[in-house]
N, C-alpha and C. Protein backbone atom coordinates (compact mmCIF):
# COMPACT_ATOMS: atom_id res chain seq x y z
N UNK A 1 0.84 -1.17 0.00
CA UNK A 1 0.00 0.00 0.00
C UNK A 1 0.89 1.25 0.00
N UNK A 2 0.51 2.15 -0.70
CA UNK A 2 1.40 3.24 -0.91
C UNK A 2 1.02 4.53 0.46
N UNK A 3 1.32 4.64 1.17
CA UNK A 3 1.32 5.93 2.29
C UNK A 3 0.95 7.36 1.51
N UNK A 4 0.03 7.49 2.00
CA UNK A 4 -0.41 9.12 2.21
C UNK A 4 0.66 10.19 2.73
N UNK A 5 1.79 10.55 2.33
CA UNK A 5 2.25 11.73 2.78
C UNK A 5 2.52 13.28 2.54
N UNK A 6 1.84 13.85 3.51
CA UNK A 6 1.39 15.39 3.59
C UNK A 6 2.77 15.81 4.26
N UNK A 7 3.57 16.79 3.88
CA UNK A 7 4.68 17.97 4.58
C UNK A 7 3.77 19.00 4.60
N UNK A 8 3.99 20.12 5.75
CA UNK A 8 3.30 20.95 5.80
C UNK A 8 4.43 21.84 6.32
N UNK A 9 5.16 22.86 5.74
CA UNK A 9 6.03 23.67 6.18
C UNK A 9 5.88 25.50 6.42
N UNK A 10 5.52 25.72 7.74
CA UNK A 10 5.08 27.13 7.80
C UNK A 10 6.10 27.95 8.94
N UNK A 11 6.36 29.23 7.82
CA UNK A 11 6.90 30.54 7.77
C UNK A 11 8.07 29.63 7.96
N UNK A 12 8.64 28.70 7.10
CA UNK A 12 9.53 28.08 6.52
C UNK A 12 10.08 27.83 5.38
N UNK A 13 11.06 28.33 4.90
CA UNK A 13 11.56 28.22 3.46
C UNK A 13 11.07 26.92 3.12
N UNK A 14 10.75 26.63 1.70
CA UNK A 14 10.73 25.00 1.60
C UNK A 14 11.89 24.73 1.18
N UNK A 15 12.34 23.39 1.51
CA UNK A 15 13.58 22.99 1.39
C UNK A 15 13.70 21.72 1.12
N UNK A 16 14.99 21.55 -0.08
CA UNK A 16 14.29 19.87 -0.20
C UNK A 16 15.70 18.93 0.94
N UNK A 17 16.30 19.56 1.83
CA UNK A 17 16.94 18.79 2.59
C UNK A 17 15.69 18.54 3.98
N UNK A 18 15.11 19.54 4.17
CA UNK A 18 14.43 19.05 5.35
C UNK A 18 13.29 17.91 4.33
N UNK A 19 12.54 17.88 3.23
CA UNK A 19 11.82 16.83 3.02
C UNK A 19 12.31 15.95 2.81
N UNK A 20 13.59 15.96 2.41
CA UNK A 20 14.61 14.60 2.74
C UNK A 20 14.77 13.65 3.51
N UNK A 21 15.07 14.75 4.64
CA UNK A 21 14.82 14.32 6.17
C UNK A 21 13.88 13.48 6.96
N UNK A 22 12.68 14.28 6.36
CA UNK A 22 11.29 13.73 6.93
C UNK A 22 10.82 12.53 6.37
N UNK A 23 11.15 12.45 4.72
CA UNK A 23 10.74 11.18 4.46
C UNK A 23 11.84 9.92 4.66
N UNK A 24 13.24 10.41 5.04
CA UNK A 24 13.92 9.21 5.81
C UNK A 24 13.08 8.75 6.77
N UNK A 25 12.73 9.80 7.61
CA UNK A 25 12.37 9.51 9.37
C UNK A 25 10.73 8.37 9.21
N UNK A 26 9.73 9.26 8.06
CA UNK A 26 8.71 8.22 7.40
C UNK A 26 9.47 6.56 6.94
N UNK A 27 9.81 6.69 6.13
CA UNK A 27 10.54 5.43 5.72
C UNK A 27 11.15 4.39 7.00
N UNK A 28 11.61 5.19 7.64
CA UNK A 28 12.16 4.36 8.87
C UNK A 28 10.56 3.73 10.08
N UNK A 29 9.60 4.46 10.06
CA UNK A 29 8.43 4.14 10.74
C UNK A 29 7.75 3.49 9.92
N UNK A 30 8.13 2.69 8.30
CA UNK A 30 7.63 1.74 7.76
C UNK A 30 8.12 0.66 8.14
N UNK A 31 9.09 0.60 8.57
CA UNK A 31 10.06 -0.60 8.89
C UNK A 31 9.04 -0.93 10.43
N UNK A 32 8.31 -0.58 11.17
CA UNK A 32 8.07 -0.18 12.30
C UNK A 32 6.72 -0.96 12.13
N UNK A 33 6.17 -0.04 11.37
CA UNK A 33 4.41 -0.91 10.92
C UNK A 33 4.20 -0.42 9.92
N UNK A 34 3.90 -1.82 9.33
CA UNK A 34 4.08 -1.12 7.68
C UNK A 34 2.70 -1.34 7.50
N UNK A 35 1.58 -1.15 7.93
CA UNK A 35 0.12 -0.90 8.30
C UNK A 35 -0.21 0.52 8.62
N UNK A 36 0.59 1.60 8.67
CA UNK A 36 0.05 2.91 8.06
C UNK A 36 -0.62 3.42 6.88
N UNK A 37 -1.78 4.52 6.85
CA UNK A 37 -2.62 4.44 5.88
C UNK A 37 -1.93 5.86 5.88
N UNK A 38 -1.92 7.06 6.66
CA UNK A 38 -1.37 8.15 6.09
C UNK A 38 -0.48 8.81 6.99
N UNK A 39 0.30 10.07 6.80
CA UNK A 39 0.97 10.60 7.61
C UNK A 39 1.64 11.89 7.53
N UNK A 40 0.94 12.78 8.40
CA UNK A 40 1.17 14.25 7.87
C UNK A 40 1.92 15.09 9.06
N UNK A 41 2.57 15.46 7.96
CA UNK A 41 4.08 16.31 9.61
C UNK A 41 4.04 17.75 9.11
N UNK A 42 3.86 18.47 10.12
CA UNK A 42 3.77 19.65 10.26
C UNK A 42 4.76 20.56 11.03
N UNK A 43 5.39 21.26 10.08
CA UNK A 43 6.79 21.80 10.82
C UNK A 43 6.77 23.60 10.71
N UNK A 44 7.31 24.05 11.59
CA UNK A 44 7.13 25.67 12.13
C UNK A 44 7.88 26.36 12.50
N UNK A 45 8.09 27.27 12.45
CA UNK A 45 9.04 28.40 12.98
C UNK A 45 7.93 29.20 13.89
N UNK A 46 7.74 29.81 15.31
CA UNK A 46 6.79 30.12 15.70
C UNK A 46 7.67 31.64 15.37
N UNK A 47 6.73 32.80 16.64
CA UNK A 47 7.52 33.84 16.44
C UNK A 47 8.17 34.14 17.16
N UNK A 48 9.16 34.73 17.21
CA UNK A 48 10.66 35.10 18.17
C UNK A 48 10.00 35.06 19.58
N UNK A 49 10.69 34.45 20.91
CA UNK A 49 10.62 34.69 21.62
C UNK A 49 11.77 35.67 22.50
N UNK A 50 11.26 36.33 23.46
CA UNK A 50 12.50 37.62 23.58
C UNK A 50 14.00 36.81 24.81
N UNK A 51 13.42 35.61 25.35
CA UNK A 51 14.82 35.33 25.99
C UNK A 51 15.41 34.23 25.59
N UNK A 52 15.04 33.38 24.23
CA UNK A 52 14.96 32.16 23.33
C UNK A 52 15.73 32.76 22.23
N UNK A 53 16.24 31.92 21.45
CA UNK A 53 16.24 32.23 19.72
C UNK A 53 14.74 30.95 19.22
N UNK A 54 14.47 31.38 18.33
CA UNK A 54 13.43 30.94 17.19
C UNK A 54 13.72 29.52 17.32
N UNK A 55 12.63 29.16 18.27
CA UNK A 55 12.04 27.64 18.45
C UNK A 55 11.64 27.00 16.87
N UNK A 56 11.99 25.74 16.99
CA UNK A 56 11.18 25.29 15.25
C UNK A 56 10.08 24.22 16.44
N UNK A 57 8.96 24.34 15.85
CA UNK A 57 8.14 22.85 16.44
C UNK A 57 7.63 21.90 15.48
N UNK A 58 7.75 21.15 15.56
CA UNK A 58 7.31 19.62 14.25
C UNK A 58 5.76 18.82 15.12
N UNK A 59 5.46 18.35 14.54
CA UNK A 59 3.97 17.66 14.44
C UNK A 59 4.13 16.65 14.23
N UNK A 60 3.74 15.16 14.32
CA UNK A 60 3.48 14.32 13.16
C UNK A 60 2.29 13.28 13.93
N UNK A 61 1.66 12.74 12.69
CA UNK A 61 0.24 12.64 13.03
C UNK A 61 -0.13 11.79 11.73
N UNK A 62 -0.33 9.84 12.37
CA UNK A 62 0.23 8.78 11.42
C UNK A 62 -1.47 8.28 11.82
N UNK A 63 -2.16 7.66 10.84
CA UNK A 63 -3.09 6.96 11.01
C UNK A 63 -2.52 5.49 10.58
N UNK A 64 -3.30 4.86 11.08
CA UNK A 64 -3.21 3.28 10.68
C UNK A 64 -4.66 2.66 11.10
N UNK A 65 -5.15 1.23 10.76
CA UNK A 65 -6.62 1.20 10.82
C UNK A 65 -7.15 0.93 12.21
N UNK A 66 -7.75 1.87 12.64
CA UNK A 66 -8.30 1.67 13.87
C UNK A 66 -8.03 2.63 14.76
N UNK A 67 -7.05 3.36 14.33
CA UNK A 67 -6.58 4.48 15.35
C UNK A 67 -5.42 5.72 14.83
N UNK A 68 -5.13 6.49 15.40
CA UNK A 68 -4.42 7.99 14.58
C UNK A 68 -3.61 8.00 16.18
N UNK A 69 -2.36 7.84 15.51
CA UNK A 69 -1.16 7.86 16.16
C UNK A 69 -0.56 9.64 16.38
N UNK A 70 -0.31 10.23 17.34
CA UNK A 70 0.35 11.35 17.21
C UNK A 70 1.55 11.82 17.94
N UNK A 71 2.11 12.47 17.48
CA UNK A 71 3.41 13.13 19.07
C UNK A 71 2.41 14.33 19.28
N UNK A 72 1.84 13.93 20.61
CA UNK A 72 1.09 14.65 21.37
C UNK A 72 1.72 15.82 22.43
N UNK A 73 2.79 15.99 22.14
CA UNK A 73 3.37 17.37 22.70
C UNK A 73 4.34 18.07 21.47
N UNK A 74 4.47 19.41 21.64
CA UNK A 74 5.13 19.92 20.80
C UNK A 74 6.28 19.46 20.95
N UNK A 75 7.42 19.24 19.73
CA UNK A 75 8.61 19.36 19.87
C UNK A 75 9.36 20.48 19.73
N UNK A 76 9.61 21.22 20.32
CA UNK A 76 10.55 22.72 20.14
C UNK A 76 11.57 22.36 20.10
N UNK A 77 12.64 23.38 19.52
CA UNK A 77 14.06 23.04 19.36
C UNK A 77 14.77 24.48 18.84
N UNK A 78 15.47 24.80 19.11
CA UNK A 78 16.30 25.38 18.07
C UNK A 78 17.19 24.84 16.71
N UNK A 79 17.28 23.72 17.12
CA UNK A 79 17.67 22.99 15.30
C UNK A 79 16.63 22.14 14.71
N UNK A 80 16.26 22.55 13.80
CA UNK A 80 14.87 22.32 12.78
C UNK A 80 14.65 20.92 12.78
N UNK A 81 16.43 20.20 12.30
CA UNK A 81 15.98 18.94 12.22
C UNK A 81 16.17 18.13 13.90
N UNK A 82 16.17 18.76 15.12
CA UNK A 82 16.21 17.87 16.33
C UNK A 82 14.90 17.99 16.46
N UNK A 83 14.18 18.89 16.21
CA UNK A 83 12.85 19.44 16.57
C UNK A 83 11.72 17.76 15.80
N UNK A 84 12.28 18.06 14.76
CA UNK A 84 11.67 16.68 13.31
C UNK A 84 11.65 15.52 14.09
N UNK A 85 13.42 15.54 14.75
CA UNK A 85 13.78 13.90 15.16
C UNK A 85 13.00 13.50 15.83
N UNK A 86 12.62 14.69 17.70
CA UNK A 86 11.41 14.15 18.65
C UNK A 86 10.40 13.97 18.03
N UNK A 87 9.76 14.71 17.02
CA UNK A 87 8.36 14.16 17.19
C UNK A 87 8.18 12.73 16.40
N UNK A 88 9.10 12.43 15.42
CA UNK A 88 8.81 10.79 14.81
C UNK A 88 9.63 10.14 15.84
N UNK A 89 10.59 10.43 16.81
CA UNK A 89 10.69 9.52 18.08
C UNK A 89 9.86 8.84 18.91
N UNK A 90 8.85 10.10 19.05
CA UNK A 90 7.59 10.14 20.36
C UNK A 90 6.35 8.79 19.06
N UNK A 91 6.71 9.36 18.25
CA UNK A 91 5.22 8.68 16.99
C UNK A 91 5.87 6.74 17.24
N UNK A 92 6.97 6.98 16.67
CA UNK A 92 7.90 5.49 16.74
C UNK A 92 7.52 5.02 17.86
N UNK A 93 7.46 5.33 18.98
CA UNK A 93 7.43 4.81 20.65
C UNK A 93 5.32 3.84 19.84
N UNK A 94 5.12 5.04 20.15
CA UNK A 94 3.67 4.41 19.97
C UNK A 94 3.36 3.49 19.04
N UNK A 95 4.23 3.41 17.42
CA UNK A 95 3.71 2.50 16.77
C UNK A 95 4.12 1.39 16.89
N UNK A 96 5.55 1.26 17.62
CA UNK A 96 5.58 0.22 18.50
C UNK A 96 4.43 -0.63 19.49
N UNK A 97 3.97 0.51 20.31
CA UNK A 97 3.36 -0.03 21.25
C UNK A 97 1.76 -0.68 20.12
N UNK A 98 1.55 0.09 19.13
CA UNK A 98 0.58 -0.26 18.56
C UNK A 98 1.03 -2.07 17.81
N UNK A 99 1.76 -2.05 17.46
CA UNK A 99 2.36 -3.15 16.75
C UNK A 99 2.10 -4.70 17.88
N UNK A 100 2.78 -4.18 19.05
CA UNK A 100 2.61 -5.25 19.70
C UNK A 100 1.14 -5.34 20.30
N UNK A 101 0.49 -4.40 20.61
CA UNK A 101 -1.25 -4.71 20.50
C UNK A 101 -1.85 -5.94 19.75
N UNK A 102 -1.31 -5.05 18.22
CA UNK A 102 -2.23 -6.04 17.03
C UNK A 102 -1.61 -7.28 17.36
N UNK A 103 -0.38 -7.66 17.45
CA UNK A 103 0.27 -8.71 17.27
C UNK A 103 -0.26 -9.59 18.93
N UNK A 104 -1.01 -8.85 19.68
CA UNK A 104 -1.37 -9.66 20.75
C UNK A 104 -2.68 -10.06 20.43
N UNK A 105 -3.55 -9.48 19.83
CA UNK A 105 -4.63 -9.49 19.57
C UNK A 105 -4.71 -11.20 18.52
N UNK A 106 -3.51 -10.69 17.71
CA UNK A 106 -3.87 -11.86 16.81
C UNK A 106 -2.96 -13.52 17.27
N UNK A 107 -2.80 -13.15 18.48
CA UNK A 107 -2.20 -14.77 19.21
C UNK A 107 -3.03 -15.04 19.93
């Protein structure tokens, strides 16, 4: 089955090293459960904060059948792509945990 994938990049140059990036980090959460139907990452520059430099925050937000996987906290960062890494870290944790569900379900 071919994956649904949405980039969503705001008050962000588009860039094709960060979609690079993202669809490694996708590709690597196929290896994971390859029972995803779609998966849309949403990445940001918010606006300056005055005792911070320019947080980036990433999203990502994976369906598979039966349930919609997310990194349910922001990832902030000051480097764009550490910001990317947590949130398909936090997503990975869960489709793990989803994996071994199904796989209990079906023993």
């Amino acid at each position: 089955m071919k994956l649904e994938l949405q980039i969503s990049l705001r008050d962000i140059a588009r860039s094709e090293a960060v979609e690079a990036d993202i669809r490694k980090h996708v590709e690597k959460l196929e290896l994971v459960c390859d029972r995803m139907i779609s998966c849309r990452v949403t990445v940001e520059a918010p606006a300056q904060h005055r005792h911070q430099g320019n947080l980036f925050s990433a999203h990502v937000d994976v369906k598979v059948p039966g349930e919609e996987i997310a990194s349910t906290r922001h990832h902030d960062h000051e480097d764009l792509y550490v910001a990317i890494r947590g949130a398909f870290d936090a997503v990975r944790r869960q489709l793990e945990e989803y994996t071994r569900r199904q796989a209990n379900k079906r023993a």
